[in-house]
Structures are given as structure tokens and as C-alpha cells.
C-alpha atoms as a PDB file:
ATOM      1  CA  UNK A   1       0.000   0.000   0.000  1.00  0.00           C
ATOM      2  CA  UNK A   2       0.982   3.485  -0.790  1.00  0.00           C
ATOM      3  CA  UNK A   3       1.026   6.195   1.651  1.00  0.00           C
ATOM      4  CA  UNK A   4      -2.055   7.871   2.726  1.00  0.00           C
ATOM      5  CA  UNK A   5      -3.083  10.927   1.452  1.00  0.00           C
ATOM      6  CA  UNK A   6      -6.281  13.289   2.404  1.00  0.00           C
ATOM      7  CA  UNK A   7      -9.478  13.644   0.267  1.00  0.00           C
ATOM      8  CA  UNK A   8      -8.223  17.430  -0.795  1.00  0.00           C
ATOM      9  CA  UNK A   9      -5.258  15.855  -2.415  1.00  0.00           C
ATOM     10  CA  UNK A  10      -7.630  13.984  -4.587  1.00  0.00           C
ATOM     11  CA  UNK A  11      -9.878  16.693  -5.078  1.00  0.00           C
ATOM     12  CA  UNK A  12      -6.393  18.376  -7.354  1.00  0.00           C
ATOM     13  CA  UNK A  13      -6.566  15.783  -9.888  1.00  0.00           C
ATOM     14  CA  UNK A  14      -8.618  16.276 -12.186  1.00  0.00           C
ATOM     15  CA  UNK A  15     -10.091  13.146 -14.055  1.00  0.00           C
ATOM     16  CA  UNK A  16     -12.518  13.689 -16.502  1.00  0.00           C
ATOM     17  CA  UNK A  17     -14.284  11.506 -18.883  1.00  0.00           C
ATOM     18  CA  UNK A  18     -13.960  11.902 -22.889  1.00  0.00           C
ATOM     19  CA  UNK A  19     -14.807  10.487 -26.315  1.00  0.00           C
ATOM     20  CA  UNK A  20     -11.912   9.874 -28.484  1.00  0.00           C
ATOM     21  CA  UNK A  21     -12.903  11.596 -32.168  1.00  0.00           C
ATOM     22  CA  UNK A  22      -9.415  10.664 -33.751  1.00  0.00           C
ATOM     23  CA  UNK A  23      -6.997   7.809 -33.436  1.00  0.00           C
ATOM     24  CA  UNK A  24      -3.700   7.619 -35.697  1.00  0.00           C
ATOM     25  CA  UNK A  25      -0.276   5.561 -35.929  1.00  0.00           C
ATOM     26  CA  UNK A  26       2.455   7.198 -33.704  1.00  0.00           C
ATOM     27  CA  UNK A  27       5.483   5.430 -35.508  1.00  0.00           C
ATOM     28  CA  UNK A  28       8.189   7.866 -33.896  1.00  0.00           C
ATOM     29  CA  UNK A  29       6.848   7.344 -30.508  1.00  0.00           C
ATOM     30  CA  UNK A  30      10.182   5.351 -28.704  1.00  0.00           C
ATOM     31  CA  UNK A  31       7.800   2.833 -27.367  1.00  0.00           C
ATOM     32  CA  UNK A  32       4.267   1.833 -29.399  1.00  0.00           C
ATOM     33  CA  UNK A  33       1.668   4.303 -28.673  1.00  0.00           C
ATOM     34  CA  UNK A  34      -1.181   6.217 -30.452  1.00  0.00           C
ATOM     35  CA  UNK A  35      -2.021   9.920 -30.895  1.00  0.00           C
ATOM     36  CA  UNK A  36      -5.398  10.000 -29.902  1.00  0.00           C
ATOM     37  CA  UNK A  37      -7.311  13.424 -29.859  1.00  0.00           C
ATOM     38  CA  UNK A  38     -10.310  13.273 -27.277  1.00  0.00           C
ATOM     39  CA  UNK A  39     -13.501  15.355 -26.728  1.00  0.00           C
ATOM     40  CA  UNK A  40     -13.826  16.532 -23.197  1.00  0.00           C
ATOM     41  CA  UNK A  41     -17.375  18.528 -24.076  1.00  0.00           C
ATOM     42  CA  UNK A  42     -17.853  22.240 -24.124  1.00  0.00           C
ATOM     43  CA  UNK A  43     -15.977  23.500 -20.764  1.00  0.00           C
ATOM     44  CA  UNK A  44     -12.448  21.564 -21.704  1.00  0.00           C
ATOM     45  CA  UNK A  45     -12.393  21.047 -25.807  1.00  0.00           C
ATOM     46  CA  UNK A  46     -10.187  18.500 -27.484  1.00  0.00           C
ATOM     47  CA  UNK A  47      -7.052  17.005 -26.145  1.00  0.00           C
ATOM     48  CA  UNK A  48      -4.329  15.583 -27.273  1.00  0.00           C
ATOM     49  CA  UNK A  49      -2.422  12.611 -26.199  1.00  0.00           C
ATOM     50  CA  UNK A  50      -0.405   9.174 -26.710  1.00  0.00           C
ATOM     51  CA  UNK A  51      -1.022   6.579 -25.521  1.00  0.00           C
ATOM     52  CA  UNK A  52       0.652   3.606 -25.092  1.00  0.00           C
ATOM     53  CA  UNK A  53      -2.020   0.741 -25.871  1.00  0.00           C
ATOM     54  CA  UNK A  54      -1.303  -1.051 -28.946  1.00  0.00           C
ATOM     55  CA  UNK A  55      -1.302  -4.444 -28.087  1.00  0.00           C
ATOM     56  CA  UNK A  56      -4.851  -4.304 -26.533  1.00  0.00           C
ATOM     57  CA  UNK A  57      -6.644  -1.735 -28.812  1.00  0.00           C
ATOM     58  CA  UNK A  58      -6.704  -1.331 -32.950  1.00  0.00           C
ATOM     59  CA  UNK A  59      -6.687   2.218 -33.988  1.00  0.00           C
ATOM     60  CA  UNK A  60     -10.711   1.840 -35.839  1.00  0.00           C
ATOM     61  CA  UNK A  61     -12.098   0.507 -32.625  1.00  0.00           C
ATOM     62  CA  UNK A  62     -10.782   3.413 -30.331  1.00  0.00           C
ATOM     63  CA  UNK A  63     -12.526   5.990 -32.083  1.00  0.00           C
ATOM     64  CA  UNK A  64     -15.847   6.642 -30.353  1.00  0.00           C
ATOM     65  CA  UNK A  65     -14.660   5.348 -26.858  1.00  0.00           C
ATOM     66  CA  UNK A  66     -14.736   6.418 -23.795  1.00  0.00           C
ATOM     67  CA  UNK A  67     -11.972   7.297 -22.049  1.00  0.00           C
ATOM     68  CA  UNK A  68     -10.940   8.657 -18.548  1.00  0.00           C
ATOM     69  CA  UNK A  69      -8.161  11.135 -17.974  1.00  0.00           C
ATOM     70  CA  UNK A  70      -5.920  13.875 -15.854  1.00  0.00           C
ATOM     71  CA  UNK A  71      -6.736  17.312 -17.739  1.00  0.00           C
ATOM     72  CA  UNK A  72      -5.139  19.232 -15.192  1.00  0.00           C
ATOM     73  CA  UNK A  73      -0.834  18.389 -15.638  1.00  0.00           C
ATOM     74  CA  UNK A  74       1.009  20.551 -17.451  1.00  0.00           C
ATOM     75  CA  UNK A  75       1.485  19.787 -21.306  1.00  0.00           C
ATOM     76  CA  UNK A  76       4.397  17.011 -22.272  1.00  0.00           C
ATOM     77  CA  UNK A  77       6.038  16.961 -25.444  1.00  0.00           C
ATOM     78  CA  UNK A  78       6.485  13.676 -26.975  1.00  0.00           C
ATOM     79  CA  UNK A  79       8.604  13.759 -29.875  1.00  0.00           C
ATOM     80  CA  UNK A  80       6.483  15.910 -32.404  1.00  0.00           C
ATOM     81  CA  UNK A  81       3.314  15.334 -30.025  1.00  0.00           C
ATOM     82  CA  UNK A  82       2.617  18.151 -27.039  1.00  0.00           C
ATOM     83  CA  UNK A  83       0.309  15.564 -24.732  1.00  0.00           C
ATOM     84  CA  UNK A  84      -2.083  17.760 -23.384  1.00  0.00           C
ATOM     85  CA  UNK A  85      -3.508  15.350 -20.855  1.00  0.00           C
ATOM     86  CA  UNK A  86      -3.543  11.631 -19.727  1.00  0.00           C
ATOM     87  CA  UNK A  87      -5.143   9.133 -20.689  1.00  0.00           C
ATOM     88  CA  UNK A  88      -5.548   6.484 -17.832  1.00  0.00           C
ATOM     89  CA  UNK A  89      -4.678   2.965 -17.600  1.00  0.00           C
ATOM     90  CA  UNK A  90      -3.914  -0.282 -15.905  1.00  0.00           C
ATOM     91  CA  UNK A  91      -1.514  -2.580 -16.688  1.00  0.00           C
ATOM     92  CA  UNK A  92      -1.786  -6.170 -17.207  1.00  0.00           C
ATOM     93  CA  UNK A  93      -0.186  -9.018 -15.930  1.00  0.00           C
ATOM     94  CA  UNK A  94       2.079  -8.902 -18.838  1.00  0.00           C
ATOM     95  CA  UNK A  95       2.455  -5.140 -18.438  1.00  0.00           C
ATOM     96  CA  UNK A  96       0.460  -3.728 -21.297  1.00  0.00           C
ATOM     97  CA  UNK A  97      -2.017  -1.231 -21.068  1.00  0.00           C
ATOM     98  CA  UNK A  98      -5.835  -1.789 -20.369  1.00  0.00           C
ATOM     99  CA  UNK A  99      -7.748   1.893 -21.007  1.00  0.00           C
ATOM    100  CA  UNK A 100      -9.201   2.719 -17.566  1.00  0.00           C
ATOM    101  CA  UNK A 101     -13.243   3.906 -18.526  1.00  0.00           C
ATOM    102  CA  UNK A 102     -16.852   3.531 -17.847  1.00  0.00           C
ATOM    103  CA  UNK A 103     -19.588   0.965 -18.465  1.00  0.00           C
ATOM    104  CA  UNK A 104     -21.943   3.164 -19.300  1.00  0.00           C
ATOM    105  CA  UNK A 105     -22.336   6.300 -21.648  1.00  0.00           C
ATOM    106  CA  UNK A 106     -21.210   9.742 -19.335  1.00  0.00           C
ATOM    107  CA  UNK A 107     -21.657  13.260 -20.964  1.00  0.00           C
ATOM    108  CA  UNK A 108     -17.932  14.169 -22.166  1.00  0.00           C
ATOM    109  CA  UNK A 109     -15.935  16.441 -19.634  1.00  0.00           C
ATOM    110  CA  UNK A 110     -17.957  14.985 -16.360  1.00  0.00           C
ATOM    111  CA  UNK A 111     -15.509  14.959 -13.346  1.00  0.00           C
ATOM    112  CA  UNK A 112     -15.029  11.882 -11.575  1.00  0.00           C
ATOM    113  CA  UNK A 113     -15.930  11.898  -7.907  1.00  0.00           C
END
């Protein structure tokens, strides 16, 4: 277990749910990833971001997806890609990425709570 931290610290991140509207080949990313670009509704816009989930996800079954992630770090540039937020994720027991999201349709940009 990690340490303990209080409910205000959570309160700082800010997850958000999203749809992901584009999903393309990242070949210059060092490891595999995607450039997805992902519709946080009218308060938040589009984000960018890669992701590293190739070996569970094709790039034509990402696109309408939902998708949960932190809008609220600071902008990383990936090679030619600025990330604007993070996508979330779990790993496997092989270590690849599993897309953290919902089970059931949530208007884009809702916070989770």
C-alpha cells in the first residue's frame, strides 16, 4: 500500500471523462503508442495525447470510446506530439495497457468523484 493521502489531495486531480474523435499511428513514438485526440465537451475542448495501448486496442475501434483522464498536468512533449492530458490505464499481468473507462455512456468532460 501506498502512503495515505487526504481527500483534498484527490480533489487536485482532475479526471474527466472523454470520447476519443481521432486515433492515428504514432510510428516515432520510442515505445508503441497512439495519438489519440479526445472530446472533453464544451468547458475543456479536445485534447491531445499518446497513448501507449497497442497491443490491446486497434486504432478503428478506439474511435468513439470512452476514455478517462488527468486534464489538469502541465502539457508534455512527446517527440512531435505536445500531450495535453492523460489518458488512464492499468496494466496487465504482462504489463500492457488496459484503457481505464466507464460501463456506461457519461456526458464528455464529467468529473469523476
Amino acid at each position: 500500500m501506498t502512503h495515505t493521502i487526504t481527500y483534498a489531495d484527490f480533489e487536485r486531480v482532475d479526471i474527466r471523462v472523454g470520447t476519443i474523435i481521432e486515433a492515428l499511428p504514432f510510428p516515432e513514438a520510442r515505445k508503441p503508442a497512439y495519438k489519440l485526440t479526445i472530446d472533453f465537451g464544451p468547458e475543456i475542448g479536445t485534447k491531445k495525447s499518446s497513448a501507449q495501448i497497442t497491443v490491446h486496442y486497434r486504432l478503428e475501434e478506439l474511435v468513439g470510446r470512452q476514455v478517462l483522464a488527468v486534464v489538469n498536468f502541465p502539457p508534455r512533449q512527446i517527440g512531435p506530439v505536445r500531450s495535453e492530458v492523460l489518458t488512464l490505464g492499468f496494466e496487465d499481468a504482462a504489463g500492457a495497457i488496459v484503457l481505464a473507462g466507464v460501463d456506461q455512456p457519461v456526458p464528455n468532460g464529467k468529473k469523476m468523484c
